[in-house]
C-alpha atoms as a PDB file:
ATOM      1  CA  UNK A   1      19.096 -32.746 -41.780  1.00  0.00           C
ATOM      2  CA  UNK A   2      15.603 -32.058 -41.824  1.00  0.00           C
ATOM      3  CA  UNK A   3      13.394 -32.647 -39.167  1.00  0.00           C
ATOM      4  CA  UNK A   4       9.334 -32.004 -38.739  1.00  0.00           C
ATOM      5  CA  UNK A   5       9.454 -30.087 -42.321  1.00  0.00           C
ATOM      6  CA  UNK A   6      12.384 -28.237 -41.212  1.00  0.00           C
ATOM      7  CA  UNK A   7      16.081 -27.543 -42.581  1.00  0.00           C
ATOM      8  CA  UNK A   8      18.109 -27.763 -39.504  1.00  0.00           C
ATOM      9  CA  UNK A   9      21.958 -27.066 -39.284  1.00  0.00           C
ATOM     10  CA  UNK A  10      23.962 -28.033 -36.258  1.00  0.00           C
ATOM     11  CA  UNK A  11      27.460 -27.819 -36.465  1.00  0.00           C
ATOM     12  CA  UNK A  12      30.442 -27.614 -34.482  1.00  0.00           C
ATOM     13  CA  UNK A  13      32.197 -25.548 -37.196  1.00  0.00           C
ATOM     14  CA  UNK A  14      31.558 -23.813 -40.856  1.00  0.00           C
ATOM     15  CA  UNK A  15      29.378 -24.907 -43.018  1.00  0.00           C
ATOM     16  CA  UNK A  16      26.940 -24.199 -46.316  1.00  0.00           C
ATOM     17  CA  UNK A  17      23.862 -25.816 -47.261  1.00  0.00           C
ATOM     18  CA  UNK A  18      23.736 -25.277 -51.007  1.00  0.00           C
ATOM     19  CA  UNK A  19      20.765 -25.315 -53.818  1.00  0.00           C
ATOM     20  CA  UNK A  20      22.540 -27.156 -55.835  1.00  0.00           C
ATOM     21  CA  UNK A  21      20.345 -25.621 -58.890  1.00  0.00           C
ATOM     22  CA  UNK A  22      22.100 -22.489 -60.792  1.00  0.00           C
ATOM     23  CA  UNK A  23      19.862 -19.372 -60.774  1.00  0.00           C
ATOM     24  CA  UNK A  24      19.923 -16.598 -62.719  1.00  0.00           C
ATOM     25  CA  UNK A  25      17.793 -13.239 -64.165  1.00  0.00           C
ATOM     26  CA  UNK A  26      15.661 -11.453 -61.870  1.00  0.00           C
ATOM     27  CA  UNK A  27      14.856 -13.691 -58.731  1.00  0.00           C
ATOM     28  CA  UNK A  28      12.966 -13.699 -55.328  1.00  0.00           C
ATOM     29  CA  UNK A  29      14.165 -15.336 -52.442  1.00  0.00           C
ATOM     30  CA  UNK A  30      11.926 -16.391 -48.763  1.00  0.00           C
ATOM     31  CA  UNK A  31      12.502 -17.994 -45.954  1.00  0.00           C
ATOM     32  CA  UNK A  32      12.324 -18.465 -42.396  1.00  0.00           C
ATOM     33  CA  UNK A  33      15.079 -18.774 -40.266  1.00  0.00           C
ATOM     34  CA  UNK A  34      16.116 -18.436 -36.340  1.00  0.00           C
ATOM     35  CA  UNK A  35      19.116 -19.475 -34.380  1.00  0.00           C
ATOM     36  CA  UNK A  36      17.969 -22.066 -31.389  1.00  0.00           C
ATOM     37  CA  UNK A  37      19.672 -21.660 -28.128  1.00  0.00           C
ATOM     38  CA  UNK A  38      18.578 -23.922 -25.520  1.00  0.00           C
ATOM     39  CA  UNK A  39      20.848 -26.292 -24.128  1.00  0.00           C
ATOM     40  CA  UNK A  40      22.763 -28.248 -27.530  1.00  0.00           C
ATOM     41  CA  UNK A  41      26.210 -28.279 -27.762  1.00  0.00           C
ATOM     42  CA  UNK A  42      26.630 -26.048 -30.816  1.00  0.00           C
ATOM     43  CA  UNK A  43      24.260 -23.119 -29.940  1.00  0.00           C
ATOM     44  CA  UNK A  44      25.789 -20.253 -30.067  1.00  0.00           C
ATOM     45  CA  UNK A  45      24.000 -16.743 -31.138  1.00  0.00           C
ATOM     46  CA  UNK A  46      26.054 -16.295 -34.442  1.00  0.00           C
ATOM     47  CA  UNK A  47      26.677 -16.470 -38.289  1.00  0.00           C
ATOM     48  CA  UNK A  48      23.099 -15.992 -39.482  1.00  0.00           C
ATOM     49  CA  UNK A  49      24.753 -15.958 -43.348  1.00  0.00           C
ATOM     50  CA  UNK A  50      23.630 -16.618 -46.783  1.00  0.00           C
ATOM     51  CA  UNK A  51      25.380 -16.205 -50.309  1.00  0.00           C
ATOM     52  CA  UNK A  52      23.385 -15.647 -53.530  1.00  0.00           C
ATOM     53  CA  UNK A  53      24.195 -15.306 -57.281  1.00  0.00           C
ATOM     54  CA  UNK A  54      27.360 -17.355 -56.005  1.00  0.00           C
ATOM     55  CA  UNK A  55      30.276 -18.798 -58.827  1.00  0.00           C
ATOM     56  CA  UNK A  56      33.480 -19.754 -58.727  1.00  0.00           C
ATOM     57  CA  UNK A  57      35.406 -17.808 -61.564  1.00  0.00           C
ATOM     58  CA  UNK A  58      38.261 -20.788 -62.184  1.00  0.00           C
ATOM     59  CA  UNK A  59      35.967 -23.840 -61.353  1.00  0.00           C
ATOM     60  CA  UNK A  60      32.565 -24.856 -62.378  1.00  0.00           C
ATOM     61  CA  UNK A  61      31.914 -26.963 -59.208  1.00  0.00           C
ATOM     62  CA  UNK A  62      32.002 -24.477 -56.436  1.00  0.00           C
ATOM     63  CA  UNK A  63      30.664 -27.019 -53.977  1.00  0.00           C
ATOM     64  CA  UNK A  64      34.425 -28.654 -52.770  1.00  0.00           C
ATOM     65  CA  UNK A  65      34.970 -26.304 -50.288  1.00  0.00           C
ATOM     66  CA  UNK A  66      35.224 -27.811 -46.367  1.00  0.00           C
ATOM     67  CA  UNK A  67      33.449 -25.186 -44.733  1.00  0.00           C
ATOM     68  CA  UNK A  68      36.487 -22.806 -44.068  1.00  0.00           C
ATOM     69  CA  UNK A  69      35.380 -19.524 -44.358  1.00  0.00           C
ATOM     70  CA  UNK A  70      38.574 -18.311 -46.369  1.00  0.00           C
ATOM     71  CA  UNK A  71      37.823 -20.785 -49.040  1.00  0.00           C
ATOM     72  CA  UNK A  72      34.879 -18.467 -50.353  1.00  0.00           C
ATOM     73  CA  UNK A  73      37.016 -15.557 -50.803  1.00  0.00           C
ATOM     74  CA  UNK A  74      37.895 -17.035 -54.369  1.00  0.00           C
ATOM     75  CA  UNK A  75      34.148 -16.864 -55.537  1.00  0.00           C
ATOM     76  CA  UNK A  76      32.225 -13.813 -57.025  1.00  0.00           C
ATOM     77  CA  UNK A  77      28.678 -13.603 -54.996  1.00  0.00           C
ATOM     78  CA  UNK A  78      26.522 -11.435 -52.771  1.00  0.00           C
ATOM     79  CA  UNK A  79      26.933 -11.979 -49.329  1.00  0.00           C
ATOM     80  CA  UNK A  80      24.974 -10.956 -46.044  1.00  0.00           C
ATOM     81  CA  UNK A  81      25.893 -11.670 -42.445  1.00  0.00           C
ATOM     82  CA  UNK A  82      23.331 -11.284 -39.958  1.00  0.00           C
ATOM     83  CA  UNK A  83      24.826 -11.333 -36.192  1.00  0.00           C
ATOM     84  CA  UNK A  84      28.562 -12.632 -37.184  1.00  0.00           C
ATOM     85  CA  UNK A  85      31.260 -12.127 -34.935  1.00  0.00           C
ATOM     86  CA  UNK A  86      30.143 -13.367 -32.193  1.00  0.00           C
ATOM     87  CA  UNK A  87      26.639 -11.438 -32.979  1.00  0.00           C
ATOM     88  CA  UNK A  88      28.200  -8.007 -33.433  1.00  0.00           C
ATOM     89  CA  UNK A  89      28.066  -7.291 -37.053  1.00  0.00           C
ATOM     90  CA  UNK A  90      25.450  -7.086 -39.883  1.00  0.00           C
ATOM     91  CA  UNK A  91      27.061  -6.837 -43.025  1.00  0.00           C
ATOM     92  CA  UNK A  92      26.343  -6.900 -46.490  1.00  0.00           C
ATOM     93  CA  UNK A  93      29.778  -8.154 -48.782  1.00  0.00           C
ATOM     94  CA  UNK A  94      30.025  -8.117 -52.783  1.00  0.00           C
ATOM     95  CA  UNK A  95      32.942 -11.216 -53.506  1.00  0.00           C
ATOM     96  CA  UNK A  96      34.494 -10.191 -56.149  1.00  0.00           C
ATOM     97  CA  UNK A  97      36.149 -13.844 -57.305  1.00  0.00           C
ATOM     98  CA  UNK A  98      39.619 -12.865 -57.078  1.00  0.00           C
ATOM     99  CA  UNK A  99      39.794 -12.547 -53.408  1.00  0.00           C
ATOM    100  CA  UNK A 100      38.674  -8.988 -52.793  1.00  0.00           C
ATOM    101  CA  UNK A 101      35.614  -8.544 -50.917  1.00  0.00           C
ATOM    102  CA  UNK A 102      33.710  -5.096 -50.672  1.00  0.00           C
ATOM    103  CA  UNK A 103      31.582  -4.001 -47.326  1.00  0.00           C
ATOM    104  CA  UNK A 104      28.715  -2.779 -49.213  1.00  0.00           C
ATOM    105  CA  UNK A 105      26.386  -1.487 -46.150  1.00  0.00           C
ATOM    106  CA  UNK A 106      26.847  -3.009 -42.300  1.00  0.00           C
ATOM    107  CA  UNK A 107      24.227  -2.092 -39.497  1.00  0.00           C
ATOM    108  CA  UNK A 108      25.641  -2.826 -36.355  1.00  0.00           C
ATOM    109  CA  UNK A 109      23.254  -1.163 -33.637  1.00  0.00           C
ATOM    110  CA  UNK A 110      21.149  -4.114 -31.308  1.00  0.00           C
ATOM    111  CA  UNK A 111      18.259  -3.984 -33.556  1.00  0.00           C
ATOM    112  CA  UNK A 112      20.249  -4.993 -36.378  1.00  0.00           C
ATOM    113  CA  UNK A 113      21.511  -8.084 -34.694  1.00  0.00           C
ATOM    114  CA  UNK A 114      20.251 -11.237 -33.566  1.00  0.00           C
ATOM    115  CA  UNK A 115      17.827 -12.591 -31.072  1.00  0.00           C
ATOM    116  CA  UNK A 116      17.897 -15.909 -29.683  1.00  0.00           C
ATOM    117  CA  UNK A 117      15.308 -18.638 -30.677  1.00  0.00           C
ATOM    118  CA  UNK A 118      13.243 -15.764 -33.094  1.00  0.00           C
ATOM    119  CA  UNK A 119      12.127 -16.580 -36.227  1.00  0.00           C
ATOM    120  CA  UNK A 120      13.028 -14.179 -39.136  1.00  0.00           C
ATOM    121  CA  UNK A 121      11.107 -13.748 -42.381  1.00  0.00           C
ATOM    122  CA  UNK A 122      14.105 -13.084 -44.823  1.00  0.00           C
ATOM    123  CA  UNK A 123      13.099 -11.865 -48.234  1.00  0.00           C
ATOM    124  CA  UNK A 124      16.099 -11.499 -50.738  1.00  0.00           C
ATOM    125  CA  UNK A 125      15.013  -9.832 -54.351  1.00  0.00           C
ATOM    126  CA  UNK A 126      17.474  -9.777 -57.576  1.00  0.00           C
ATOM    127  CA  UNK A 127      15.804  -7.386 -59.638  1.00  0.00           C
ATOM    128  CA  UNK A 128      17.520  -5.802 -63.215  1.00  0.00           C
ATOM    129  CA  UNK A 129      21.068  -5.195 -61.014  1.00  0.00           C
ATOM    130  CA  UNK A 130      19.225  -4.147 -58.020  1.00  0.00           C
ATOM    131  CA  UNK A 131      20.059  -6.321 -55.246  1.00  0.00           C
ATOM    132  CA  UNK A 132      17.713  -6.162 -51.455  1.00  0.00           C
ATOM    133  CA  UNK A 133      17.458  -7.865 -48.374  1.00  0.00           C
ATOM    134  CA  UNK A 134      14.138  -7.245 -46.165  1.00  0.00           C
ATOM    135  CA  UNK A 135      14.091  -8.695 -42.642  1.00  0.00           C
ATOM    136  CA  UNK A 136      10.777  -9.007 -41.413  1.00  0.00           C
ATOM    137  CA  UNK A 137       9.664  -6.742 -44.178  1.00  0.00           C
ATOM    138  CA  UNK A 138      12.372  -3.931 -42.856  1.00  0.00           C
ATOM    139  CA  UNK A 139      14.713  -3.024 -45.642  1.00  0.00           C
ATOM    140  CA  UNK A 140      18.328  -3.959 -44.312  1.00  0.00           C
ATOM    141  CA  UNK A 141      20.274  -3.788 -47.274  1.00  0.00           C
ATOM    142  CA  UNK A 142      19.732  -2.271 -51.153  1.00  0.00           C
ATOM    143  CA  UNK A 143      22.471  -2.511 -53.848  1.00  0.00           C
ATOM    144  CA  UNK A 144      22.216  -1.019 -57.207  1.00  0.00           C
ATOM    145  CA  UNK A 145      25.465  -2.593 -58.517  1.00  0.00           C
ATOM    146  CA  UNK A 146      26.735  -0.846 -61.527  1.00  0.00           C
ATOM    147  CA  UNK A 147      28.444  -4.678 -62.519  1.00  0.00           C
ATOM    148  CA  UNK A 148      25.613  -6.799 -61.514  1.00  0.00           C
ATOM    149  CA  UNK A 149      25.880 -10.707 -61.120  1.00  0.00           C
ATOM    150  CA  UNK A 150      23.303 -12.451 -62.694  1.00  0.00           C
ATOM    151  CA  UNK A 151      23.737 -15.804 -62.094  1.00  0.00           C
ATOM    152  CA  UNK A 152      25.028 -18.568 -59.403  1.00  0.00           C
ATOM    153  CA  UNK A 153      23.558 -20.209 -56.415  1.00  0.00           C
ATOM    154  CA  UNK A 154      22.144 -19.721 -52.781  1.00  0.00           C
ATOM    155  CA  UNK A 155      23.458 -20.901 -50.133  1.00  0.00           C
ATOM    156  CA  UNK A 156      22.588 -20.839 -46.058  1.00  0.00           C
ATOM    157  CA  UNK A 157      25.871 -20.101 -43.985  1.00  0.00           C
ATOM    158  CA  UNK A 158      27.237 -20.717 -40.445  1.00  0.00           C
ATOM    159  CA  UNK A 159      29.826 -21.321 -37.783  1.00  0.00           C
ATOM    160  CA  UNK A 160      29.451 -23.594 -34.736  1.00  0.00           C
ATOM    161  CA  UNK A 161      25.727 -23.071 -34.248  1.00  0.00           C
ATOM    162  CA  UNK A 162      22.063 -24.263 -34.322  1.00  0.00           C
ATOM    163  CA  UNK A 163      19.723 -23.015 -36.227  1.00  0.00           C
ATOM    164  CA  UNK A 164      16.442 -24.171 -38.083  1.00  0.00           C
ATOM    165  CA  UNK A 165      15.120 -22.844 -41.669  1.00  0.00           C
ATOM    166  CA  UNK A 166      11.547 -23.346 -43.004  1.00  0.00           C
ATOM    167  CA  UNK A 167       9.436 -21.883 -45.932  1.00  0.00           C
ATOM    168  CA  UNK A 168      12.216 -21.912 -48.243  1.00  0.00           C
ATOM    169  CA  UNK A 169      10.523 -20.463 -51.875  1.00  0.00           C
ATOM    170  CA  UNK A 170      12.528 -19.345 -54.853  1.00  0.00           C
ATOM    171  CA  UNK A 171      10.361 -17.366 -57.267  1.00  0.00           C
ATOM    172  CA  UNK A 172      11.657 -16.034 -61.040  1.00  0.00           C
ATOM    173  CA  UNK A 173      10.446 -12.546 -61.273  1.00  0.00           C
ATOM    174  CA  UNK A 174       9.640 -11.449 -64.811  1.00  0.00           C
ATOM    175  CA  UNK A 175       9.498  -7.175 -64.193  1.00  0.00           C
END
């Protein structure tokens, strides 16, 4: 829902807010984002996820999955989970749409995980098969992938939790 400008997501189990517009070629990615723990039912200091570049190999319409997290196993994307497992993994994933799924980098060390009720500038940046994620302008992740994806959609990821995303820009980057 959204609520005083803001995306928020409050669910009891898995879910992904999708931009439901295809992207593709060389691409920059911002937003804000923090996980709220106060006193709601579903906060829980978790699953601060979000696929880009995302497809489904055998189906056009990748948006008829229910939220399991199994059911995006099948998709070829770019994955990064900040704080999952109960916030005790960061981990970057390459899907591969056939049901493997490749650890590309993971940072798992406090200052790599989540805080509660902080906002985080994420910057994500597709660049000619390059792939980066910058937290608060701290490089997490970089990917030169040798088989880039080039295309697909973005998506904001989580399980049983609270959280609120603002300042959501999508730029095409012409290097």
């Amino acid at each position: 829902m959204i609520q005083d400008s803001r995306l928020v997501i409050d669910v009891n189990s898995g879910a992904t807010i999708w931009y439901k517009k295809k992207l593709s070629g060389n691409l920059l990615i911002e937003f804000n984002r923090k996980v709220v723990m106060a006193d709601g039912a579903n906060d829980r200091l978790s699953d601060f996820n979000f696929f880009w570049m995302a497809t489904d190999p055998r189906d056009e319409d990748l948006f008829t999955r229910d939220g399991t997290f199994a059911q995006y196993d099948s998709l070829s994307l770019y994955y990064v989970g900040i704080g999952g497992n109960y916030n005790s993994t960061t981990r970057f994933r390459k899907y591969m749409g056939n049901g493997e799924r490749f650890l590309l980098r993971e940072k798992n060390d406090e200052q790599h995980l989540l805080q509660p009720n902080r906002s985080y500038f994420i910057k994500i940046i597709v660049c000619n098969g390059t792939t980066k994620v910058f937290v608060d302008g701290e490089e997490y992740f970089s990917y030169v992938d040798p088989s880039p994806i080039t295309e697909g959609y973005f998506g904001f990821r989580t399980v049983k939790s609270r959280q609120e995303i603002e300042d959501i820009r999508i730029y095409q980057l012409n290097p």
